[in-house]
Protein backbone atom coordinates (compact mmCIF):
# COMPACT_ATOMS: atom_id res chain seq x y z
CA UNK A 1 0.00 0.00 0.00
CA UNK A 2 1.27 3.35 -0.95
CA UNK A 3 0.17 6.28 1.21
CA UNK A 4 -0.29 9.65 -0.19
CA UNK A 5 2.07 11.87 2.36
CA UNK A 6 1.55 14.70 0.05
CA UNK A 7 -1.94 14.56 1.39
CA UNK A 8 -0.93 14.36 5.64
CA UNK A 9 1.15 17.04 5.12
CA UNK A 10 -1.64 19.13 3.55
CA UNK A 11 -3.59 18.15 6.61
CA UNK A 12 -1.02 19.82 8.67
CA UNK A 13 -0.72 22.59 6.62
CA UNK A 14 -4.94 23.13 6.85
CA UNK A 15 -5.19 22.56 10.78
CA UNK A 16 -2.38 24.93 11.41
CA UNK A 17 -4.04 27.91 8.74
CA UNK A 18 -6.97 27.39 10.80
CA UNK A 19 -5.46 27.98 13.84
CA UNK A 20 -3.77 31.60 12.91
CA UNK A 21 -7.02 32.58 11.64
CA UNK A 22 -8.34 32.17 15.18
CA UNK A 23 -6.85 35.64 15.90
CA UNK A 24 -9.08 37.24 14.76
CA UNK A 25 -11.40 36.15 17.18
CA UNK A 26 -9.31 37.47 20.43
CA UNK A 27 -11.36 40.07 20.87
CA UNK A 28 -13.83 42.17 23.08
CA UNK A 29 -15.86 38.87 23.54
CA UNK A 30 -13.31 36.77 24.04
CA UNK A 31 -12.05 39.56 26.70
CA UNK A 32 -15.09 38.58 28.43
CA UNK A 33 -14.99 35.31 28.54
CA UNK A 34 -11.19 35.27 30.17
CA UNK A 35 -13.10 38.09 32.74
CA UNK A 36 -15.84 36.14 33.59
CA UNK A 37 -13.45 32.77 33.77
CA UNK A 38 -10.98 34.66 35.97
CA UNK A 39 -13.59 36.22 38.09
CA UNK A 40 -15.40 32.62 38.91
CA UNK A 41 -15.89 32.24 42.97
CA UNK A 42 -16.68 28.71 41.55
CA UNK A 43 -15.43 25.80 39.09
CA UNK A 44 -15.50 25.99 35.24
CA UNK A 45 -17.78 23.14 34.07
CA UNK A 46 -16.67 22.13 30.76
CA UNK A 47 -19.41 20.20 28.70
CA UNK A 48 -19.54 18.19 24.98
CA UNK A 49 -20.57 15.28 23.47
CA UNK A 50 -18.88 13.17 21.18
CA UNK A 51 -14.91 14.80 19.51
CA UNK A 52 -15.53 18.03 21.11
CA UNK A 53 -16.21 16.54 24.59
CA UNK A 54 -12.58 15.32 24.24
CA UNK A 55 -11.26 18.34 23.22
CA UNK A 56 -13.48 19.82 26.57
CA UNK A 57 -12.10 17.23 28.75
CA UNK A 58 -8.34 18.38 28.05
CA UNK A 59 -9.50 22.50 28.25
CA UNK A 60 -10.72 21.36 31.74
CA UNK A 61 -7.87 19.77 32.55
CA UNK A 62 -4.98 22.84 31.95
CA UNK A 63 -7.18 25.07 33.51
CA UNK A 64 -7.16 22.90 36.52
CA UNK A 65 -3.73 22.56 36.67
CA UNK A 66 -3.04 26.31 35.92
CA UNK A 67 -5.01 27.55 38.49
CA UNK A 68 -8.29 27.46 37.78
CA UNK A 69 -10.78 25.16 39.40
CA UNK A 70 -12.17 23.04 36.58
CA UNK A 71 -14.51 20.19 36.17
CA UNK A 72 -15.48 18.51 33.09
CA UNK A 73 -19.47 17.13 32.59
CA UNK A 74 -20.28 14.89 30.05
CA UNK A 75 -22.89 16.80 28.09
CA UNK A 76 -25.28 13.51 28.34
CA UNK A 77 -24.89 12.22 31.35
CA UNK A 78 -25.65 15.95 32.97
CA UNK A 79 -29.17 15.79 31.97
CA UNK A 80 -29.56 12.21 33.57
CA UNK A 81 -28.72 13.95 36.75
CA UNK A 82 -25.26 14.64 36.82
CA UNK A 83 -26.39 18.32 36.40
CA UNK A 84 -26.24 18.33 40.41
CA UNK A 85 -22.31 18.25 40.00
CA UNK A 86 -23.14 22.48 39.08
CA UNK A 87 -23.30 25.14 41.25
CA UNK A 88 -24.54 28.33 41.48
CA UNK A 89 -21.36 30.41 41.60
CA UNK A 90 -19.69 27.77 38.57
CA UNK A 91 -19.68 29.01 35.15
CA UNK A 92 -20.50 26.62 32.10
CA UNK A 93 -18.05 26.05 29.24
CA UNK A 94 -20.00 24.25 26.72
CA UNK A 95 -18.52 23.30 23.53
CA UNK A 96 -20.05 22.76 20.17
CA UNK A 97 -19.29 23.28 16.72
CA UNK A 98 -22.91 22.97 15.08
CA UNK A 99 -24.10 24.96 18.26
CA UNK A 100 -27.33 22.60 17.37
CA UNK A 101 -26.23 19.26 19.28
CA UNK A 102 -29.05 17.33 21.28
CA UNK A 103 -27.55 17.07 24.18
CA UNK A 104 -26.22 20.57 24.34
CA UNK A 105 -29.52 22.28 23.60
CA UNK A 106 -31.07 20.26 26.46
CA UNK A 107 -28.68 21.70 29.01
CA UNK A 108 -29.37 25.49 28.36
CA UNK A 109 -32.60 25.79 30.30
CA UNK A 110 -31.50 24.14 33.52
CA UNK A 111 -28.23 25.75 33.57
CA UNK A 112 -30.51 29.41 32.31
CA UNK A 113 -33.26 28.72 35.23
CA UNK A 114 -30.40 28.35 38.17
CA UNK A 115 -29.15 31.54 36.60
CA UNK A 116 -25.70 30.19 35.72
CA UNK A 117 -23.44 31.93 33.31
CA UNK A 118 -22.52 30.21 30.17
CA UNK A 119 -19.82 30.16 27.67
CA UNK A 120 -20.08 29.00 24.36
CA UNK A 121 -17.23 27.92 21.91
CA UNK A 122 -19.12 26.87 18.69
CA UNK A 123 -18.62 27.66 15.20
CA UNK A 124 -22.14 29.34 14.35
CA UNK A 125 -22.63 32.35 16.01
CA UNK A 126 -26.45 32.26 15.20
CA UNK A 127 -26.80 28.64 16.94
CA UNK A 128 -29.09 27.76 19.15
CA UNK A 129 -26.02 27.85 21.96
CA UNK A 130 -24.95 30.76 20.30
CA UNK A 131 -28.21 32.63 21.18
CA UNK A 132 -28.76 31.60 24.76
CA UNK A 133 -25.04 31.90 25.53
CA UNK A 134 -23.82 34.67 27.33
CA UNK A 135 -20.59 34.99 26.07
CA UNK A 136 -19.54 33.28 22.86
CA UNK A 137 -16.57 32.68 20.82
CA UNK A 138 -17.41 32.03 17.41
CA UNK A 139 -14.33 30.51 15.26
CA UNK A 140 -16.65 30.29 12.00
CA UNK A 141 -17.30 28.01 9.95
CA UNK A 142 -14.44 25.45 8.92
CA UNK A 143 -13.50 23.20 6.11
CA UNK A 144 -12.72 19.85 8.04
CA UNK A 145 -9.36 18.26 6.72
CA UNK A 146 -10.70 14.57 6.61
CA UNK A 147 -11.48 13.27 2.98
CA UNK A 148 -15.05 13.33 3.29
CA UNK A 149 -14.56 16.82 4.74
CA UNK A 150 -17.03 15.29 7.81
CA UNK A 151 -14.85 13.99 10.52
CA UNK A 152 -13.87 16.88 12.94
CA UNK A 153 -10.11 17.74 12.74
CA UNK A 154 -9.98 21.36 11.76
CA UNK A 155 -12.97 22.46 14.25
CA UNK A 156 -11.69 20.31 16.87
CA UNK A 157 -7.72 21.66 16.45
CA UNK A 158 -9.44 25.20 16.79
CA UNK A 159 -11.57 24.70 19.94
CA UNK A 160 -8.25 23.17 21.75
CA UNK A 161 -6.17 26.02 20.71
CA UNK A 162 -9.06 28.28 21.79
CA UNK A 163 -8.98 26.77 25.22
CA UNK A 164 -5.41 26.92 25.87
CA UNK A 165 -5.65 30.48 24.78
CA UNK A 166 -8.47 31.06 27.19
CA UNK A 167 -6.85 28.76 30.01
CA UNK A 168 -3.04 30.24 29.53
CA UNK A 169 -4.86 33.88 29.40
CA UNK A 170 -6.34 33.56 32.59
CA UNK A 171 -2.98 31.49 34.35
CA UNK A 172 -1.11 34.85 33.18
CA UNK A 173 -3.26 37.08 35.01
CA UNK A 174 -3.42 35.25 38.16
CA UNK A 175 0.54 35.61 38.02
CA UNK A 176 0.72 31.56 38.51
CA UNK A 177 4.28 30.80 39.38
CA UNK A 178 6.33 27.90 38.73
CA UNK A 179 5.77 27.06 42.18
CA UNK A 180 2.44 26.90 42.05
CA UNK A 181 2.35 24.83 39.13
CA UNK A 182 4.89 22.36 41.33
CA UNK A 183 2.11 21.96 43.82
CA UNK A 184 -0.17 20.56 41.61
CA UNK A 185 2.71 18.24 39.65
CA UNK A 186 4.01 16.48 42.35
CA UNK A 187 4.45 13.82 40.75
CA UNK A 188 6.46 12.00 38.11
CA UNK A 189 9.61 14.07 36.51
CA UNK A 190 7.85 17.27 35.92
CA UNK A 191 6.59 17.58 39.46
CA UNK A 192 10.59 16.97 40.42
CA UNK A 193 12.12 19.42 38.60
CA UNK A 194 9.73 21.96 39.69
CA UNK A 195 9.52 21.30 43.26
CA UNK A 196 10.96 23.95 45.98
CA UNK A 197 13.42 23.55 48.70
CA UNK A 198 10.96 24.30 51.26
CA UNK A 199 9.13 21.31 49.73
CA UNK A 200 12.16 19.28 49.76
CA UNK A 201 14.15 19.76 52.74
CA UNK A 202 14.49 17.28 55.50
CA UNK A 203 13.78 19.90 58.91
CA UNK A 204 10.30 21.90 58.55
CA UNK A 205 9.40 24.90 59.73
CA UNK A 206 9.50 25.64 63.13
CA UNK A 207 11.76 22.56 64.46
CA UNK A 208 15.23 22.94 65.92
CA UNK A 209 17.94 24.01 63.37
CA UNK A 210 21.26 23.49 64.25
CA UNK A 211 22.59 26.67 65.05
CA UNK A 212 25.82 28.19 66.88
CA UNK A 213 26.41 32.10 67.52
CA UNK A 214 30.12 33.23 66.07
CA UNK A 215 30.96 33.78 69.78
CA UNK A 216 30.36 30.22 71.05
CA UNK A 217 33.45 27.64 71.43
CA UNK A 218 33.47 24.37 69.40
CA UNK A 219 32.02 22.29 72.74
CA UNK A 220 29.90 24.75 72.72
CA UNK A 221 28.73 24.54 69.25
CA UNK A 222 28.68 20.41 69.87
CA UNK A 223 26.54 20.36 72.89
CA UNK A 224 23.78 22.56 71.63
CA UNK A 225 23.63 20.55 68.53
CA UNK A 226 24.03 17.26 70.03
CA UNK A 227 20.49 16.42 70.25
CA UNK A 228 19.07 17.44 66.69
CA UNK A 229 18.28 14.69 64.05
CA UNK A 230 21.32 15.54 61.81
CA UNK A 231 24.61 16.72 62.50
CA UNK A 232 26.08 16.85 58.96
CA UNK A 233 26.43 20.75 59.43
CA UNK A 234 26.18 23.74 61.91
CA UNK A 235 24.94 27.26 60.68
CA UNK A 236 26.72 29.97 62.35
CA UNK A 237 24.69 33.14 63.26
CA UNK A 238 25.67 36.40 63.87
CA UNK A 239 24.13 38.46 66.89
CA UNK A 240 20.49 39.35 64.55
CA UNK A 241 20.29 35.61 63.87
CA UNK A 242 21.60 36.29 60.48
CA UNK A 243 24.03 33.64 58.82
CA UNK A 244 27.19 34.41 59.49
CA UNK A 245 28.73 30.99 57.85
CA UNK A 246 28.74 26.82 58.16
CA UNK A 247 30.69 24.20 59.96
CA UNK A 248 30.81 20.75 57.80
CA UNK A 249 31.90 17.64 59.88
CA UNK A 250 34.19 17.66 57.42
CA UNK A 251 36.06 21.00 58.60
CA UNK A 252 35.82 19.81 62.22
CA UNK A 253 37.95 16.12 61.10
CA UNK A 254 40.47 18.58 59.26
CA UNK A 255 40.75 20.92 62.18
CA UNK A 256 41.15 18.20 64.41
CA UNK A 257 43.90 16.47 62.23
CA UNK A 258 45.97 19.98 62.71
CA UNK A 259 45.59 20.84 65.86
CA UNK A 260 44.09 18.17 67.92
CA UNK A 261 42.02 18.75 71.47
CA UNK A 262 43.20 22.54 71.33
CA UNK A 263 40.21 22.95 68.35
CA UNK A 264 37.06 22.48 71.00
CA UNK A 265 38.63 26.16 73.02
CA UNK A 266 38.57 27.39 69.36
CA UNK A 267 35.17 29.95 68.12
CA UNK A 268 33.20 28.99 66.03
CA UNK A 269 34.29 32.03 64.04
CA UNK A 270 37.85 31.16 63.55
CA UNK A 271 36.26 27.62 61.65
CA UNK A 272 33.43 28.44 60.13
CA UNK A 273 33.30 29.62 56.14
CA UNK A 274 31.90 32.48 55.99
CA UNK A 275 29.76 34.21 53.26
CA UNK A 276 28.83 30.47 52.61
CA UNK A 277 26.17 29.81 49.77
CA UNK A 278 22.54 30.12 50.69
CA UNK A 279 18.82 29.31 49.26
CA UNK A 280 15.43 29.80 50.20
CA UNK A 281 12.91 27.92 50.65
CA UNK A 282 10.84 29.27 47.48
CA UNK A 283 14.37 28.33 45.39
CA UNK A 284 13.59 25.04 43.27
CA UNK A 285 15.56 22.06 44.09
CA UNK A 286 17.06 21.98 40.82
CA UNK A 287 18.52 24.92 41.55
CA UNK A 288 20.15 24.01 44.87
CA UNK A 289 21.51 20.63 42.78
CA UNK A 290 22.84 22.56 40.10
CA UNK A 291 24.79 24.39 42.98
CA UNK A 292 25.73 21.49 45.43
CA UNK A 293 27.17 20.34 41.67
CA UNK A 294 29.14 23.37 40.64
CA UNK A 295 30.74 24.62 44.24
CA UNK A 296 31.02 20.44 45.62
CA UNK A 297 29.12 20.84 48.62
CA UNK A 298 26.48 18.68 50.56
CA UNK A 299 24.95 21.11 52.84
CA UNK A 300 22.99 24.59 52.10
CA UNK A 301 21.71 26.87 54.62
CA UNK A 302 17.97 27.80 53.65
CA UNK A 303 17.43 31.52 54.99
CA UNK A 304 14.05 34.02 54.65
CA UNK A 305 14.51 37.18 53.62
CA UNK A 306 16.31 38.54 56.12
CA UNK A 307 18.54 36.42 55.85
CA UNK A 308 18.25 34.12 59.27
CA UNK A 309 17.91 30.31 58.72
CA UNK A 310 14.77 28.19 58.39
CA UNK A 311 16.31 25.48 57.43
CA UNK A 312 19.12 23.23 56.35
CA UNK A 313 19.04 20.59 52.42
CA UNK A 314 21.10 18.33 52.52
CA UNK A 315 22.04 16.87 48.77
CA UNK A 316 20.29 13.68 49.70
CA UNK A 317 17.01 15.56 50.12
CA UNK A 318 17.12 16.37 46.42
CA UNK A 319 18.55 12.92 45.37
CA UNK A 320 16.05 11.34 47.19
CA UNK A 321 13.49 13.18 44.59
CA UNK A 322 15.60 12.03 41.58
CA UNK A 323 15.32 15.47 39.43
CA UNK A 324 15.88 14.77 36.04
CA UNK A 325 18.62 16.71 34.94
């Protein structure tokens, strides 16, 4: 069998023309529909039947995962009682490209009666979902890229890219960090690389750091730190509570190689290294690997912003969540 390739590429080549036309529809309605969207005290119920369900069940999901509550209903099974999944204060995203399908229509006067707002994505602006929606994004009508020119493939590619617009739109103004997108990826590789060292690190807020002043002695240092969990390293603080510098065992076993018993009488300032490198806890773990990589260390102070210590990460901590470098 020889396939004509000439032909997929030209399916490409449609889908993707049909996409930059959608510009033109980024306008004062679509403006509303990112306002009402970002404005929602609620979910976003996203609702279809059939290919453009689909496409609705993946809209829902990146606006959950950007920061936007999100739910999808399937557009048949809502009028069979799953309509009690919809509150008041939600908003309804309901996609179609006729704007005429069965189940659709049949969802417009209980969603109307509870006085929920609705959102339509469809391709005929004087639809039936067109005309009871209150905001609507029309993308027109489309020449499908299929053979018969009947299975969806250009209106579908449109309502996705439409969604990610609207969904990306709305992540943008609610400033959604990195971090925040960590929080809810914890999981698998992507969740790694983008988790924090507050997330990461072995002591938590509020529990006993292990922490010397630049005027105690070594013994000193040791007994006040004798009794928390790990003892790999000692932050040194200055008389704020600001880091002043770290003690590794490692420059205690060299100290004591040199000069023996005489090192416990010694401060804490005359061993530590000072100006030492620091995170905080918003820093992602990547971040402190890529420097426990470059400067060969195994311990990093985690300060606020004033530069006192909330914690201590410990290169296992991040190994432990196997970033993916």
């Amino acid at each position: 069998m020889k396939f004509d390739l000439d032909y997929a590429r030209s399916v490409i080549e449609v889908e993707a023309g049909a996409i930059k036309s959608l510009a033109c529809v980024i306008d004062d309605s679509f403006a509303a529909a990112v306002e009402v969207i970002y404005g929602a005290t609620g979910s976003i119920i996203v609702t279809g039947i059939g290919k453009a369900g689909i496409i609705g069940k993946k809209i829902s999901a990146t606006l959950a995962s950007t920061g936007t509550p999100s739910h999808f209903l399937h557009s048949a099974e809502a009028v069979h009682g799953d309509l009690g999944r919809v509150q008041e204060n939600d908003i309804v995203l309901a996609l179609s490209y006729s704007g005429e399908s069965d189940e659709i229509i049949r969802l417009i006067d209980p969603v109307k009666q509870r006085q929920i707002r609705l959102i339509a994505i469809t391709g005929d602006a004087e639809s039936s979902l067109a005309k009871h929606s209150d905001v609507v994004l029309c993308t027109g009508r489309l020449s499908e890229a299929c053979p018969l020119g009947l299975a969806p493939s250009v209106s579908t590619t449109c309502m996705l890219a439409l969604g990610d617009a609207i969904a990306f739109t709305v992540m943008k103004a609610r400033n959604f960090s990195a971090e925040d997108y960590a929080r809810f990826h914890p999981g698998g590789a992507l969740g790694a690389r983008l988790i924090t060292v507050g997330q990461s690190m072995m002591f938590k807020r509020g529990e006993k750091l292990p922490l010397a002043s630049t005027t105690d002695t070594i013994k000193e240092m040791l007994d006040k730190t004798a009794k928390i969990k790990r003892r790999g390293a000692v932050m040194i603080v200055d008389a704020d509570g600001r880091l002043a510098g770290i003690i590794t065992d490692a420059d205690i076993r060299r100290a004591m190689g040199k000069i023996g018993a005489a090192l416990f009488d010694r401060t804490t300032s005359e061993l530590m290294t000072p100006d030492c490198k620091r995170v905080t806890a918003e820093t992602l773990a990547a971040e402190a690997m890529a420097i426990f990589h470059k400067y060969r260390i195994d311990e990093l102070p985690v300060v606020n912003g004033l530069d006192k210590p909330v914690g201590l990460i410990d290169v296992q901590d991040i190994v432990a969540i196997k970033i993916s470098r």
